[in-house]
Protein backbone atom coordinates (compact mmCIF):
# COMPACT_ATOMS: atom_id res chain seq x y z
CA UNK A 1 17.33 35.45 50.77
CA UNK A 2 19.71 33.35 53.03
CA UNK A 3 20.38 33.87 56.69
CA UNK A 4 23.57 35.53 56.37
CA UNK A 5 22.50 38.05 54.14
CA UNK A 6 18.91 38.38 56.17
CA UNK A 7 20.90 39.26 58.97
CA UNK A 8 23.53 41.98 57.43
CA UNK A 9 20.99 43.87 56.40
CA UNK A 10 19.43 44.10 59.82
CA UNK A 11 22.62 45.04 61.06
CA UNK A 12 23.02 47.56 58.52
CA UNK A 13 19.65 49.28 59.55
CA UNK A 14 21.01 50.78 62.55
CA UNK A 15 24.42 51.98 61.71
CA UNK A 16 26.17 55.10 60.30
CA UNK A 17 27.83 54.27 57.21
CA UNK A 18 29.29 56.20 54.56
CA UNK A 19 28.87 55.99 50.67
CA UNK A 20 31.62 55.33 47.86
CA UNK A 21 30.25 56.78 44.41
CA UNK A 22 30.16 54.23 41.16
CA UNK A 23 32.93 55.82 38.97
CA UNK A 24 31.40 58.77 37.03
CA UNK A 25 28.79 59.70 40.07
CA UNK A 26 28.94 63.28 41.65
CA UNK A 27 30.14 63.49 44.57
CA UNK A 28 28.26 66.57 45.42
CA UNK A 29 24.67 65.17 45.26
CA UNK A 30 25.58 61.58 47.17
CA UNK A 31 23.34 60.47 50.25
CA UNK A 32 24.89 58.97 52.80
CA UNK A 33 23.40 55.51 54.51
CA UNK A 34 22.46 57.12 57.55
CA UNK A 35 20.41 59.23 55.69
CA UNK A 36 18.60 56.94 53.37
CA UNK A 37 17.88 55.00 56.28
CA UNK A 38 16.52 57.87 58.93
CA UNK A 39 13.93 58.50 55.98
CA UNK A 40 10.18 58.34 58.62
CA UNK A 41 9.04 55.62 55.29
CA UNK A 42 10.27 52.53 54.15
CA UNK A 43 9.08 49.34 52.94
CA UNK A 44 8.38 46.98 55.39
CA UNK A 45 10.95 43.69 56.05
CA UNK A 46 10.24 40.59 54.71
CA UNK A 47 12.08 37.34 53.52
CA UNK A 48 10.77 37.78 50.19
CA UNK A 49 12.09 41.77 49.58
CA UNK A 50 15.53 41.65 48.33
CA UNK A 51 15.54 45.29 48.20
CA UNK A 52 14.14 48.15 50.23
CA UNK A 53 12.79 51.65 50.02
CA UNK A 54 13.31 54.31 52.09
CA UNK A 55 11.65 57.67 51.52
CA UNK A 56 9.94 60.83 53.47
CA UNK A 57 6.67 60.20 54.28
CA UNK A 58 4.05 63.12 53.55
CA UNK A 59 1.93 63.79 51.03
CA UNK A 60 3.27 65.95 48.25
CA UNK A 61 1.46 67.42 45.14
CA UNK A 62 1.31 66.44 41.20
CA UNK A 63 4.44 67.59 39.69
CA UNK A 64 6.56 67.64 43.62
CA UNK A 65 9.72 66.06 43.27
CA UNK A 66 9.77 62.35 45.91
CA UNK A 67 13.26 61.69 46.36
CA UNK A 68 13.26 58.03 47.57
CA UNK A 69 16.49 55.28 48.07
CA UNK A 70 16.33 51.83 47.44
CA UNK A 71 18.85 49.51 49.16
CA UNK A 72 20.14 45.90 48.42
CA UNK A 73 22.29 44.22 51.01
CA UNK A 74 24.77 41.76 49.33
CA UNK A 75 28.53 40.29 49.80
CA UNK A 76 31.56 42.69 49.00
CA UNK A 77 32.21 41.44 45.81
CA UNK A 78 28.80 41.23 44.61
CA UNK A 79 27.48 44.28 42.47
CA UNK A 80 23.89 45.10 41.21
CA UNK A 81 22.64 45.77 37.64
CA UNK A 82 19.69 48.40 37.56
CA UNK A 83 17.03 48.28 34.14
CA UNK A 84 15.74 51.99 34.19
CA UNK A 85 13.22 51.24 31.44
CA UNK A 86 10.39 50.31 33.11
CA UNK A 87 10.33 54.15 34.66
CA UNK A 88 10.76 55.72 31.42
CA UNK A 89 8.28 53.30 29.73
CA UNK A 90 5.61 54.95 32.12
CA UNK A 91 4.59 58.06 31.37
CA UNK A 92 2.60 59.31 34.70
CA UNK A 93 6.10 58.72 36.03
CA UNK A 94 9.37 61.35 35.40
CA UNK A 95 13.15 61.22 36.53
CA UNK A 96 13.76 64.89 37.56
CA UNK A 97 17.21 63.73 37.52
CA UNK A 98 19.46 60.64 36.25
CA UNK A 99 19.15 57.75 38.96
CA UNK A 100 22.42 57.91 41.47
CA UNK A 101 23.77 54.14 42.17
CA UNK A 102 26.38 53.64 45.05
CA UNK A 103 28.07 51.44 46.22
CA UNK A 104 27.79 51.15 50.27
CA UNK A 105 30.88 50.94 52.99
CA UNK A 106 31.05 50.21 56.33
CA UNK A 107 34.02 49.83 58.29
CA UNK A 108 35.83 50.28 54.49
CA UNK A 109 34.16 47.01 53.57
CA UNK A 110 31.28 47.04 51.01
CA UNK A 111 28.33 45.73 52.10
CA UNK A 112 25.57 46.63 49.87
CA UNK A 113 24.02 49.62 46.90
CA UNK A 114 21.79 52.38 47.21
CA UNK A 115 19.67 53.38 44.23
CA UNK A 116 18.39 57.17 45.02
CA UNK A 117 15.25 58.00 42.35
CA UNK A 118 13.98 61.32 42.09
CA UNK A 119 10.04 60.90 41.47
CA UNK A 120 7.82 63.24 39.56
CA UNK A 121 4.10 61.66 39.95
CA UNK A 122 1.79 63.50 37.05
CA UNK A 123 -1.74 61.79 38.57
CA UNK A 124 -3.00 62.34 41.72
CA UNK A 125 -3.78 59.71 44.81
CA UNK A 126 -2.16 56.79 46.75
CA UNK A 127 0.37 55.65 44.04
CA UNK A 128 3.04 52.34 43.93
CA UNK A 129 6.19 54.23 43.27
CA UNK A 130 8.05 52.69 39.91
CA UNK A 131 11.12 50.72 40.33
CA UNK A 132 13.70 49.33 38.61
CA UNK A 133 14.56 45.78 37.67
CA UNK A 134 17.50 45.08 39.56
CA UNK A 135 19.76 41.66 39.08
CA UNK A 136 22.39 41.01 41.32
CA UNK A 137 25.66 39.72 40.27
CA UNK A 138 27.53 37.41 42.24
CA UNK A 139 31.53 37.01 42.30
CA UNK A 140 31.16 33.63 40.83
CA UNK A 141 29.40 35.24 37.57
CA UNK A 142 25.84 34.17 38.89
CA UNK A 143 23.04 36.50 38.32
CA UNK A 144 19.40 36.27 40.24
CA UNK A 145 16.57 38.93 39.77
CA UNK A 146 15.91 40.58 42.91
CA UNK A 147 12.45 41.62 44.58
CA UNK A 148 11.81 44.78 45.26
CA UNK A 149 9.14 45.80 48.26
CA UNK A 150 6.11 47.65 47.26
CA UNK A 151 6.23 51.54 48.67
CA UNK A 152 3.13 53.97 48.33
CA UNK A 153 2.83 57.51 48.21
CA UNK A 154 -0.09 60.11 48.56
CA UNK A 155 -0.13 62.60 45.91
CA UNK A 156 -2.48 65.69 45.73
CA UNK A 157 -4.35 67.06 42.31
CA UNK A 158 -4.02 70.90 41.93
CA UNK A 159 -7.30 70.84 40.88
CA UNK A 160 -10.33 72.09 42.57
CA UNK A 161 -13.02 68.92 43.46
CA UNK A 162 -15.40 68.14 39.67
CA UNK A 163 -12.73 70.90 38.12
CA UNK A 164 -11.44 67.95 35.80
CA UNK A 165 -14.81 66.40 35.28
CA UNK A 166 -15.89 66.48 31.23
CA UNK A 167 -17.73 69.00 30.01
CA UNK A 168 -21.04 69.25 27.47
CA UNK A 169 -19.82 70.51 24.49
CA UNK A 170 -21.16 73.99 23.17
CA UNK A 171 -23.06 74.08 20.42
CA UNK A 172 -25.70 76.49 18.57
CA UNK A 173 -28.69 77.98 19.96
CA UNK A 174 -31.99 75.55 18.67
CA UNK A 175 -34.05 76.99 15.80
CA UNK A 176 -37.04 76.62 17.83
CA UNK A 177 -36.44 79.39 19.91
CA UNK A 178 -35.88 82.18 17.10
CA UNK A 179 -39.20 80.82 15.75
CA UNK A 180 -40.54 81.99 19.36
CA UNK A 181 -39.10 85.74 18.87
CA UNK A 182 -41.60 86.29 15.62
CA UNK A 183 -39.15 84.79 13.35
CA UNK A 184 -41.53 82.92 10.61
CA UNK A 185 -40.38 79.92 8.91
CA UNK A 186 -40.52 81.42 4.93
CA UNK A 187 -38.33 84.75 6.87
CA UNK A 188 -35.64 82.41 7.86
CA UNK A 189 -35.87 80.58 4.47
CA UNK A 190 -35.46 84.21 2.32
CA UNK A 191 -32.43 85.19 4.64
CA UNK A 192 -30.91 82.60 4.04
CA UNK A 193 -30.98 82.42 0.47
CA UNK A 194 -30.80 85.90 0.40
CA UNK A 195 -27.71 85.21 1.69
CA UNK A 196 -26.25 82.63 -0.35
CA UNK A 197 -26.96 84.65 -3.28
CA UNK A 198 -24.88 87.57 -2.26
CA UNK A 199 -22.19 84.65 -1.40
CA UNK A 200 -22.45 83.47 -4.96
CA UNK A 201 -22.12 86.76 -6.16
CA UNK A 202 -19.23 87.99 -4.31
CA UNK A 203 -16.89 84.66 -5.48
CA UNK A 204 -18.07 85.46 -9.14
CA UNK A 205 -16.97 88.88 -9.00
CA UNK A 206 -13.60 87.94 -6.96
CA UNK A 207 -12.52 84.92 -9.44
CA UNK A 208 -13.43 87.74 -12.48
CA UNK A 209 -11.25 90.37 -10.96
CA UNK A 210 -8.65 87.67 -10.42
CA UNK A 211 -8.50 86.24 -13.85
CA UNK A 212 -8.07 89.92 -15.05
CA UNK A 213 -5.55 91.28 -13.45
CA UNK A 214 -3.57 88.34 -12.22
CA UNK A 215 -0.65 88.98 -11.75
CA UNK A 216 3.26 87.28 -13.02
CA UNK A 217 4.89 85.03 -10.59
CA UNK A 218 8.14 86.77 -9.07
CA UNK A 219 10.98 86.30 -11.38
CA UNK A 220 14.05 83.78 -9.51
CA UNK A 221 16.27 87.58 -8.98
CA UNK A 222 12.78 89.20 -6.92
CA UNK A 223 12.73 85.71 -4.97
CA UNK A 224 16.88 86.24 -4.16
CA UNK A 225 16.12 89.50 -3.17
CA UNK A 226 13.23 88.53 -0.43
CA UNK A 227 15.83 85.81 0.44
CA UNK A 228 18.62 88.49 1.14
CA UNK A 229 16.20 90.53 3.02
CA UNK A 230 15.87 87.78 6.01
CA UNK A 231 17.53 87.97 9.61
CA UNK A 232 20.17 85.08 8.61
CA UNK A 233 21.97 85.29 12.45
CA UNK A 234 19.90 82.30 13.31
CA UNK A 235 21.10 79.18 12.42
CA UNK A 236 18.05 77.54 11.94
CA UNK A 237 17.31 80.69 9.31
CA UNK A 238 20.41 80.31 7.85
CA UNK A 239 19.88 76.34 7.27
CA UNK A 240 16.59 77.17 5.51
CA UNK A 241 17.86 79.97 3.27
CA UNK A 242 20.91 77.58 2.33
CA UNK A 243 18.53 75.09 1.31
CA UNK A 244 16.11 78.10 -0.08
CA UNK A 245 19.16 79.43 -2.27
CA UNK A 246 20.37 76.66 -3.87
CA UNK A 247 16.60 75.56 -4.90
CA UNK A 248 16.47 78.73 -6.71
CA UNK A 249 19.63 78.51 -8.39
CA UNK A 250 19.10 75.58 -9.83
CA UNK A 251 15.48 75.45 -10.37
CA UNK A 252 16.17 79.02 -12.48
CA UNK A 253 18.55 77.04 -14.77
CA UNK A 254 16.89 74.19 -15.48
CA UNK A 255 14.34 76.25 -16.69
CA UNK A 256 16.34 78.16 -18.98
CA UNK A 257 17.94 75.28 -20.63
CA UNK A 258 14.64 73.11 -20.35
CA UNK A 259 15.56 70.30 -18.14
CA UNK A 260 14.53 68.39 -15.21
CA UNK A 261 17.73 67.60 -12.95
CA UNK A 262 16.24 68.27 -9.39
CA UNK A 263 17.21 64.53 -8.15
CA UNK A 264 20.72 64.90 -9.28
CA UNK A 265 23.36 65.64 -6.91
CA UNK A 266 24.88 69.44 -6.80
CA UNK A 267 27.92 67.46 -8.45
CA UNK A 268 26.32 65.66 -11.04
CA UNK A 269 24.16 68.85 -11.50
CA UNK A 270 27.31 70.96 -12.18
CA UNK A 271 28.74 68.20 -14.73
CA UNK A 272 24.97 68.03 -16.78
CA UNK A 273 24.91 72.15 -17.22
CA UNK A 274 24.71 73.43 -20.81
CA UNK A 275 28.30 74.06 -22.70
CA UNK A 276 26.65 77.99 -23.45
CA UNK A 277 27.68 78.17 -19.47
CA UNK A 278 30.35 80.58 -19.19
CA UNK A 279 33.62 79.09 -17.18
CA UNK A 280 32.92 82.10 -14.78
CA UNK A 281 29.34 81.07 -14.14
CA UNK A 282 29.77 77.84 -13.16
CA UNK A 283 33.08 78.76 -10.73
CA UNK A 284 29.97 81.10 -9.03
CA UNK A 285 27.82 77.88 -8.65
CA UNK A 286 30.04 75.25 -7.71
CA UNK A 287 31.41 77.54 -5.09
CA UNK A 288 27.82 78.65 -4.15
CA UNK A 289 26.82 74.85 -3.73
CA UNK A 290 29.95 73.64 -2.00
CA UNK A 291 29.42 76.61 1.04
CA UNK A 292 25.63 75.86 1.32
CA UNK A 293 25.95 71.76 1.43
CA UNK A 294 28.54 72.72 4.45
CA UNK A 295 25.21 74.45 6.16
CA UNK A 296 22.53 72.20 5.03
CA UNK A 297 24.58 68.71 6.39
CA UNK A 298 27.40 69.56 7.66
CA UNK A 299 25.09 71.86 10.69
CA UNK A 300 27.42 74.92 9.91
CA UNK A 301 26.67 78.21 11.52
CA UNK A 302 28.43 80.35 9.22
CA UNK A 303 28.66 84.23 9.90
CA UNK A 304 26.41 86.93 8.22
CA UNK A 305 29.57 87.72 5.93
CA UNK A 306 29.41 84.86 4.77
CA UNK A 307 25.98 83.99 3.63
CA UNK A 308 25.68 87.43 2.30
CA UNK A 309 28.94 85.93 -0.13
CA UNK A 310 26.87 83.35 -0.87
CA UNK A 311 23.85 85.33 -2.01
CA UNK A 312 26.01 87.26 -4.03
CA UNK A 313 27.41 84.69 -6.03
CA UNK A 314 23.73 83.86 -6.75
CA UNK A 315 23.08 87.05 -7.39
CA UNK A 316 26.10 86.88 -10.03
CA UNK A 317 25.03 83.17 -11.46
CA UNK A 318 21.23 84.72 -11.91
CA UNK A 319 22.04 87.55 -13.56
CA UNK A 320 24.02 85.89 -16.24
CA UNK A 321 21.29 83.60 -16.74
CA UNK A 322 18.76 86.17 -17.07
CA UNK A 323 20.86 88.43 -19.71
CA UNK A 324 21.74 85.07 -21.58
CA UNK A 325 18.03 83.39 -21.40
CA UNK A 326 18.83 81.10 -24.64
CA UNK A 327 18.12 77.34 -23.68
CA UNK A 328 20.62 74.40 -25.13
CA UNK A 329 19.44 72.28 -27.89
């Protein structure tokens, strides 16, 4: 960095000075100069550090918010570009709150921005603190990268000592020492197939009784009435018995006309139903479909009038189908 800058900075070390917020900061959670600066840790000075931390040193535990302040002297009409992603790219690392960039003033003349990071470490011990990749812009439209000092904190596990340390997995108890108790070898052979009989046994008799007295799949007006029977004041409930619904409705008459029409569109589903479709009927469906595609991708939240309107024009569409159960040639 050049003398005159080297030397602002040192001036600016031992000053009160107050902040001016970028446009969009909040005014309410800004930290003055004087405070970033009375911080009892920051990085030390060097010609080589463009830009400096300042934070409280003590040691603080895994998961303790750090709130630390990095500052870059420059000219007034100089500004500073901050790259975040290097902190978010690093997941032992988390922002408990969107980075705060100033711009600095003293005597109503800018001379420099403060960067204030709040820190969550998520592994314990002496850690680098993450920063971000800052470029400074100069009035001419030059840009340079600027070095940032190296700052480390102390952060303590809320673990007890060897509580983290792996463990031997559990596994069964060795054969060997049921063999001890008086179990013989041919005794834990006969259990065991013993055993495996009875198993065999039991799925015979199970498929048998299945095969039997197996019983119909629910007909499409049983399946509307578990469908009516849900709590549909959640919208993510509602979203999935909109999508349920209309699944069922058309599934219901493509089987009773024969046809396979689940990748057409609810228009182009409308336009291929059977002529035997009474004008009624289809005024149900296309009304059904157009208030259910509002839900389903429009994200809707309708009221619990209203999808109990929709079920009933199901209700309406699958009844007709079910009285008139004739297919189309």
């Amino acid at each position: 960095m050049s003398g005159p800058s080297w030397r602002l900075r040192s001036a600016l070390c031992g000053l009160m000075s107050a902040v001016v917020l970028l446009p969009g900061a909040d005014a309410s959670s800004s930290v003055s100069l004087a405070q970033a600066t009375s911080r009892s840790a920051s990085t030390a000075s060097a010609p080589d550090v463009d830009a400096s931390w300042n934070f409280e040193a003590r040691e603080r535990s895994v998961g303790e918010t750090l709130t630390a302040v990095l500052f870059v002297a420059h000219a007034p009409q100089a500004r500073v570009e901050c790259d975040f992603s290097a902190l978010e790219a690093d997941p032992s690392w988390l922002l408990a709150a969107p980075a705060q960039v100033r711009r600095v003033l003293r005597d109503e003349r800018v001379v420099g921005t403060s960067i204030t990071l709040e820190l969550v470490s998520l592994e314990a011990g002496e850690r680098a603190l993450p920063a971000p990749a800052l470029t400074l812009v100069e009035a001419s439209g030059g840009r340079r990268k600027l070095a940032t000092g190296e700052a480390l904190a102390r952060f303590a596990s809320a673990l007890a000592p060897g509580e983290d340390e792996p463990r031997a997995p559990l596994g069964f108890r060795p054969l060997e020492a049921e063999l001890e108790r008086g179990w013989a070898a041919w005794q834990v052979a006969a259990a065991a197939g013993g055993g495996l009989a009875v198993a065999i046994g039991a799925f015979a008799l199970l498929r048998r009784k299945r095969s039997a007295g197996a019983t119909p799949p629910p007909t499409p007006l049983e399946r509307l009435d578990a469908l009516a029977a849900r709590d549909v004041e959640q919208r993510e409930s509602v979203r999935d018995t909109c999508y349920e619904l209309t699944a069922l409705v058309r599934s219901a008459f493509d089987a009773r006309e024969g046809a396979a029409r689940s990748a057409l569109t609810d228009a182009e589903w409308l336009a291929a139903l059977a002529p035997s479709v009474e004008a009624s009927v289809r005024a149900e469906l296309a009304a059904l479909l157009r208030d259910a595609s509002e839900v389903k991708y429009a994200g809707r939240h309708p009221t619990h009038w209203a999808v109990r309107e929709m079920l009933e024009r199901a209700r309406k569409a699958l009844e007709w189908s079910a009285r008139a159960p004739e297919r189309a040639a």
